[in-house]
N, C-alpha and C. Protein backbone atom coordinates (compact mmCIF):
# COMPACT_ATOMS: atom_id res chain seq x y z
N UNK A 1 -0.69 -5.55 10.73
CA UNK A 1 0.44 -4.72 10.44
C UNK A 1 0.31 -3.47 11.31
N UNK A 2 1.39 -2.81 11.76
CA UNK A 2 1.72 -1.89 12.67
C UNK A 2 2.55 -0.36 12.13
N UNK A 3 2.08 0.45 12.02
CA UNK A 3 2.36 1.82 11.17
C UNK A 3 2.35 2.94 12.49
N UNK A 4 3.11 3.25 13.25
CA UNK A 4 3.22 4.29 13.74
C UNK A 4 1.64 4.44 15.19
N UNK A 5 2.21 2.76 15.73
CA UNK A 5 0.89 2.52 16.57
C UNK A 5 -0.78 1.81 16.19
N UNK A 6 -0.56 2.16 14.95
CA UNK A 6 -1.86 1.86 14.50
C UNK A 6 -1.83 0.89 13.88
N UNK A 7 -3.25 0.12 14.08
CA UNK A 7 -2.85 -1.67 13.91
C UNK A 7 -3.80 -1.39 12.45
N UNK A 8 -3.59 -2.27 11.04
CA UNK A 8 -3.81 -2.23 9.99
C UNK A 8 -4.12 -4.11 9.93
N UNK A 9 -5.47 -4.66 9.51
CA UNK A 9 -5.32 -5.76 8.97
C UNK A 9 -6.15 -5.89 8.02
N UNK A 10 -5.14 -6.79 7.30
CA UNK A 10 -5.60 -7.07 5.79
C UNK A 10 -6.15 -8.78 5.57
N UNK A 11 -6.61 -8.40 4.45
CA UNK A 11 -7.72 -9.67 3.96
C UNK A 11 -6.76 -10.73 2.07
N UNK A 12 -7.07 -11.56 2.18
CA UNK A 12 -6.39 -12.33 1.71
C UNK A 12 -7.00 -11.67 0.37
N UNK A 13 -6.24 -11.00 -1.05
CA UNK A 13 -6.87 -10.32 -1.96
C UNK A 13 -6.82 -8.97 -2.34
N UNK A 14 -6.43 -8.16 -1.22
CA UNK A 14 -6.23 -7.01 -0.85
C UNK A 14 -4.97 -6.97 -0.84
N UNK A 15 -5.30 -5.34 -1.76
CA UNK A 15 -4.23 -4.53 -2.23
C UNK A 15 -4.46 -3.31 -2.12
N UNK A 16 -2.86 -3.12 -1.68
CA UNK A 16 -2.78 -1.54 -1.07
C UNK A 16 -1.52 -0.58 -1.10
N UNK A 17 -1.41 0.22 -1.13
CA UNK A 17 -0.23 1.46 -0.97
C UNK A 17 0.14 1.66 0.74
N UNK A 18 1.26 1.87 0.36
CA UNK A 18 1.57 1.77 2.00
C UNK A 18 2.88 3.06 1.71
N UNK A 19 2.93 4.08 2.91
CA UNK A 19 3.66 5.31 3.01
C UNK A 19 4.95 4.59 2.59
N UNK A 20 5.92 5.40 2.26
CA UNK A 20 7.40 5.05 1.97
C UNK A 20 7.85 5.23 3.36
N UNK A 21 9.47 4.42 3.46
CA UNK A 21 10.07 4.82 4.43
C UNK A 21 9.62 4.58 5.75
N UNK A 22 8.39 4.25 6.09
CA UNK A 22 7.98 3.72 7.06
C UNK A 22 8.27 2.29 7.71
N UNK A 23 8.80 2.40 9.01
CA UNK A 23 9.04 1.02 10.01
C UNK A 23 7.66 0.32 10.30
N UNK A 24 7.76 -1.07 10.19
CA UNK A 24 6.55 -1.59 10.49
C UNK A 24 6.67 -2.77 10.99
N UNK A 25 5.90 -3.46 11.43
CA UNK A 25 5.72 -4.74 12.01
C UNK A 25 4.90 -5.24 12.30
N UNK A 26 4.90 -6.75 11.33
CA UNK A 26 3.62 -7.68 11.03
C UNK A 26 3.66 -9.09 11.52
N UNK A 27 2.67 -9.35 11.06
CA UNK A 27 2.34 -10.86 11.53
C UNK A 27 1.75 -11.86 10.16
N UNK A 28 2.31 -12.51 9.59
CA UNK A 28 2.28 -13.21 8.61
C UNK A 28 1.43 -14.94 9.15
N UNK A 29 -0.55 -14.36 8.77
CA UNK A 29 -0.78 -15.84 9.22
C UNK A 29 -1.84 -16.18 7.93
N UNK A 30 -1.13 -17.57 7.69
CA UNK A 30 -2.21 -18.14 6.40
C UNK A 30 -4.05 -18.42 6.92
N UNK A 31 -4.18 -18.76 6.21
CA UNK A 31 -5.86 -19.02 6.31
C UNK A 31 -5.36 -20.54 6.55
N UNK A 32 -6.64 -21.23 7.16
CA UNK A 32 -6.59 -22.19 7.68
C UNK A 32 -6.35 -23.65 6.02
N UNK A 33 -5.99 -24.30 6.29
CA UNK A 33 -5.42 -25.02 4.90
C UNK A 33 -4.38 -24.30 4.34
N UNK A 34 -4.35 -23.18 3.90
CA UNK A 34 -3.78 -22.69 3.51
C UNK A 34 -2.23 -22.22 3.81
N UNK A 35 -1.58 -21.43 2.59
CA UNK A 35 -0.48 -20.53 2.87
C UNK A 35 -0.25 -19.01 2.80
N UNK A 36 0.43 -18.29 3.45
CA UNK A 36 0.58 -16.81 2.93
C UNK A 36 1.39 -16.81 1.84
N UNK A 37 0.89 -15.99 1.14
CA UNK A 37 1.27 -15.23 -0.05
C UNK A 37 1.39 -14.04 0.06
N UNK A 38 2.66 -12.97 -0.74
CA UNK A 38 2.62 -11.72 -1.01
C UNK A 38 3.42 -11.48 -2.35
N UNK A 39 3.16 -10.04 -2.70
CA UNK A 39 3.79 -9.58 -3.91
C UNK A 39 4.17 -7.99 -2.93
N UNK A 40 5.55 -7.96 -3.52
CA UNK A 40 5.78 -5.79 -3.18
C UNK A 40 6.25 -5.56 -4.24
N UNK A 41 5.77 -4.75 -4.33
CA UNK A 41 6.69 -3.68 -5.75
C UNK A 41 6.80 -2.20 -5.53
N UNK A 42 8.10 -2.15 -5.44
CA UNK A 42 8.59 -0.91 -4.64
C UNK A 42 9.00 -0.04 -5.93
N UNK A 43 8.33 1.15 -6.02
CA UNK A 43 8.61 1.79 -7.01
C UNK A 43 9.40 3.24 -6.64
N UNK A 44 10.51 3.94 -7.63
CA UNK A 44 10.85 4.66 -6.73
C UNK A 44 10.72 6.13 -7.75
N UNK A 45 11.11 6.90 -7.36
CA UNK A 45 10.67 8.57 -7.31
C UNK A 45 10.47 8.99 -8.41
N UNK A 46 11.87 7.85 -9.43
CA UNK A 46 11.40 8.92 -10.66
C UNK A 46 10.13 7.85 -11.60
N UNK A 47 10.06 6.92 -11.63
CA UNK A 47 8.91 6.22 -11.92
C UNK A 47 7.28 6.80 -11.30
N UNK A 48 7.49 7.34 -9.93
CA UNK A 48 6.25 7.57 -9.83
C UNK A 48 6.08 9.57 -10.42
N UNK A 49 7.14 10.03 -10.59
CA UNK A 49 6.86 11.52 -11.10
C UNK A 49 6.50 11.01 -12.90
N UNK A 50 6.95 10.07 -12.98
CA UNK A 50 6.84 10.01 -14.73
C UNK A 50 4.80 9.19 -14.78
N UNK A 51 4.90 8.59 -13.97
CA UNK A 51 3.37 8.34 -14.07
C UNK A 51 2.15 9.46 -13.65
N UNK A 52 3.09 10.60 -13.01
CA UNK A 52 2.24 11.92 -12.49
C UNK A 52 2.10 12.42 -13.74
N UNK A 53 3.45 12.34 -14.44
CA UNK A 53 3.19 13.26 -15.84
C UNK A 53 2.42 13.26 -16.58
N UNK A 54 2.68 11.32 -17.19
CA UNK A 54 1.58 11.02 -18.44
C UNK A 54 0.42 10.72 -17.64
N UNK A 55 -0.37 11.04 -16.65
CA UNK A 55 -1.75 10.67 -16.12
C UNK A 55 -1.73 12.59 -15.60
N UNK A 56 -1.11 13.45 -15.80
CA UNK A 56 -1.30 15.15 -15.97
C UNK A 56 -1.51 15.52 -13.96
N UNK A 57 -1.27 14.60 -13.11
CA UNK A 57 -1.41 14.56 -12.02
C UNK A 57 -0.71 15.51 -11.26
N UNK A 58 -0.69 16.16 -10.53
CA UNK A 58 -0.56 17.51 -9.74
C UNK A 58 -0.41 16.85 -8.28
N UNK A 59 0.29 17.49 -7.23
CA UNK A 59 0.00 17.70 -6.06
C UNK A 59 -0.11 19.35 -5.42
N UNK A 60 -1.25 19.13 -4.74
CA UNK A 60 -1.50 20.83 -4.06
C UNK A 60 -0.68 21.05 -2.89
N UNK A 61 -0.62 19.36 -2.23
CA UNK A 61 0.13 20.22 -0.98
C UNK A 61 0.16 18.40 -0.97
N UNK A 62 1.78 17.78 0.37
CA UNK A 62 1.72 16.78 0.73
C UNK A 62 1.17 16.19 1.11
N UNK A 63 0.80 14.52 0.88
CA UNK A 63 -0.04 13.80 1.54
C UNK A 63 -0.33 13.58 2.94
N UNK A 64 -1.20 13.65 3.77
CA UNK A 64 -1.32 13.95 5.06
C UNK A 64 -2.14 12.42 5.42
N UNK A 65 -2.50 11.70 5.07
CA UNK A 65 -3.69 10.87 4.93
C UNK A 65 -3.09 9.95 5.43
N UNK A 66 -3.93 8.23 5.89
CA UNK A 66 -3.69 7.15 6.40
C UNK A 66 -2.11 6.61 5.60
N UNK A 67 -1.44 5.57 6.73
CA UNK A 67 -0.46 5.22 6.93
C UNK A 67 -0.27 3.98 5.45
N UNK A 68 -1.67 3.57 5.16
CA UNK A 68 -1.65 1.85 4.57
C UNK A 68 -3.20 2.29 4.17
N UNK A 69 -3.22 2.54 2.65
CA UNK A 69 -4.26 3.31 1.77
C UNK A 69 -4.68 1.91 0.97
N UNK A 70 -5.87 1.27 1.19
CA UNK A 70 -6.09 -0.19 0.14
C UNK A 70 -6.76 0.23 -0.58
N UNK A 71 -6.67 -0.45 -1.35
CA UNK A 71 -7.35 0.13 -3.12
C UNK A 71 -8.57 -0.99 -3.25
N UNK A 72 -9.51 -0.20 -3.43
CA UNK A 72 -10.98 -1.11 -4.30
C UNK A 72 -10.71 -1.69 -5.50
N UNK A 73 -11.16 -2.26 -5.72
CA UNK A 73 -11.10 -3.20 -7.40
C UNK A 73 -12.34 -2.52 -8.36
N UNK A 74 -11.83 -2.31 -9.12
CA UNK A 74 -12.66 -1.53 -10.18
C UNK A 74 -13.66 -2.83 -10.88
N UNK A 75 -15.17 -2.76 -10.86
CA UNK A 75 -15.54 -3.61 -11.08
C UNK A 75 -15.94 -3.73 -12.57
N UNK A 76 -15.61 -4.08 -13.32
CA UNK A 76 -16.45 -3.53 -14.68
C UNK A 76 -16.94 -4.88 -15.67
């Protein structure tokens, strides 16, 4: 995947946040036997201010950070 030049690739399992509003362009290839799969769930402004609320979440200043942010799996 392609974010503003910068090449992003992902692993079959992996999950991630990706900037809003951003143009991109990918390449959709299965694993060998296999097929691609995806899920998006596009959430929008006032859903994510209402999850800032009840989780008491703040911002100090705008996000400045990577284009395509993947999330670890909480192991427990």
């Amino acid at each position: 995947m392609y974010f503003n030049r910068e090449k992003y690739v992902f692993e079959a399992g992996d999950f991630r946040f990706l900037r809003r509003n951003q143009l991109t362009k990918y390449s959709k290839i299965p694993p060998l036997g296999g097929e691609y799969k995806s899920i998006s769930i596009f959430m929008d402004q006032k859903t994510l201010r209402s999850i800032s609320e009840e989780n008491n979440l703040t911002m100090d200043k705008p996000y400045s950070g990577e284009n395509a942010l993947v999330l670890k799996p909480i192991n427990g």
